[in-house]
Protein backbone atom coordinates (compact mmCIF):
# COMPACT_ATOMS: atom_id res chain seq x y z
CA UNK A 1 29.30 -11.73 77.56
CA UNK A 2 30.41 -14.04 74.89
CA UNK A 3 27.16 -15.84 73.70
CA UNK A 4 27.63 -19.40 71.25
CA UNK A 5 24.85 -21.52 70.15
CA UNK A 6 23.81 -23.40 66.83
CA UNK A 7 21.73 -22.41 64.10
CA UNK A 8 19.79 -24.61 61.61
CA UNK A 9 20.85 -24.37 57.72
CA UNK A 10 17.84 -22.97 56.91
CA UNK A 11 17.77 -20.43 59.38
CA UNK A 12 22.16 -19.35 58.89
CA UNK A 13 21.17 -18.61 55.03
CA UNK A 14 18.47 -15.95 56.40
CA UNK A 15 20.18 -14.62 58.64
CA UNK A 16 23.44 -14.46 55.81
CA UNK A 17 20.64 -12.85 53.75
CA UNK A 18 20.64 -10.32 56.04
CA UNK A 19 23.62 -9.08 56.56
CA UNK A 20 24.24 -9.41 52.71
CA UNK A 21 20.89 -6.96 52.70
CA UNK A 22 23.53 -3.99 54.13
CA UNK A 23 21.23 -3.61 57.23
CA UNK A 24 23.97 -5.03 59.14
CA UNK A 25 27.47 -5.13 59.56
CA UNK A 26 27.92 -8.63 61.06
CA UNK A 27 25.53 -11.26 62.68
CA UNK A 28 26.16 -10.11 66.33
CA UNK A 29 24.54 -6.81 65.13
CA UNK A 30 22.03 -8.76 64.09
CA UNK A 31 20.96 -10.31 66.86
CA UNK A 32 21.56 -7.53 68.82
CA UNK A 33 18.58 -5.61 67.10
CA UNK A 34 16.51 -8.38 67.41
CA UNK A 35 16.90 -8.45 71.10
CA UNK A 36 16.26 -5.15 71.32
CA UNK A 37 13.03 -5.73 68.94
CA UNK A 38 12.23 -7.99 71.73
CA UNK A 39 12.86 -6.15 74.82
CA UNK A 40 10.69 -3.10 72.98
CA UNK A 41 7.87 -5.58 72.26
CA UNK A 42 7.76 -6.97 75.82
CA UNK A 43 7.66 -3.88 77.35
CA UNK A 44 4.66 -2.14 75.08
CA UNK A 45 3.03 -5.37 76.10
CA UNK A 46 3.86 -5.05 79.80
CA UNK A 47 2.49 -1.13 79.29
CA UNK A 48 -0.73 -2.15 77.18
CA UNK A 49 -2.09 -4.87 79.84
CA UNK A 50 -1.32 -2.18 82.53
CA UNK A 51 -3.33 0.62 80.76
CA UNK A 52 -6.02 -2.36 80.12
CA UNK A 53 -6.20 -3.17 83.31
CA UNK A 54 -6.19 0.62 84.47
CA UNK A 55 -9.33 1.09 82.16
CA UNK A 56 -10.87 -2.52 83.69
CA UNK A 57 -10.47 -0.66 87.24
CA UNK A 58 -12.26 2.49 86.40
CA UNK A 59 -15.38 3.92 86.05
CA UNK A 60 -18.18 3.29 83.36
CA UNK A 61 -18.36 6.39 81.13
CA UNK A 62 -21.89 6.08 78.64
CA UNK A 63 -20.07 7.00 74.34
CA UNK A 64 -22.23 8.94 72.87
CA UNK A 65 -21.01 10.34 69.24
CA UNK A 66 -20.50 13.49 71.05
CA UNK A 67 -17.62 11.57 73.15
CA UNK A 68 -16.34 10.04 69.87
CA UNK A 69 -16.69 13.59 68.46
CA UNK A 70 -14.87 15.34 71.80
CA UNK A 71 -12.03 12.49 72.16
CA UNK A 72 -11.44 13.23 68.26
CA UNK A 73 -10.68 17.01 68.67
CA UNK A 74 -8.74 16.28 71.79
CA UNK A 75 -6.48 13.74 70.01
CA UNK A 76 -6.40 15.79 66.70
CA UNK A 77 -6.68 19.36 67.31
CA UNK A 78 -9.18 21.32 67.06
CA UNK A 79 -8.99 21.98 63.68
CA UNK A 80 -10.94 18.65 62.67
């Protein structure tokens, strides 16, 4: 797929800033990665609003600092 569109001044001298940064080889490359940026983002968004709705849907559990102090042994070992 052969993609073609315009680009403001302002916005060709970033993305020339860019590639004269070394991060990429040419502007398709860069606009590749930020495609892929976006596809990432969209997805951990997709993924948090299901877990959010997953904890919406379940039951009440009463945090005590004993849960706080559980949940942080379970998610960092049980050395802390």
């Amino acid at each position: 797929m052969h993609v073609s569109f315009p680009i403001p001044k302002e916005l060709e001298s970033y993305i020339e800033s860019q590639l004269q940064s070394g991060n990429y080889a040419s502007a398709g490359e860069y606009f590749l990665a930020l495609l892929q940026h976006d596809q990432r983002r969209k997805e951990a968004q997709a993924k948090l609003a299901g877990l959010l709705q997953e904890g919406l849907e379940s039951e009440t559990e009463l945090v005590t600092p004993e849960y706080w102090q559980d949940l942080r042994r379970l998610i960092l070992g049980s050395g802390q």
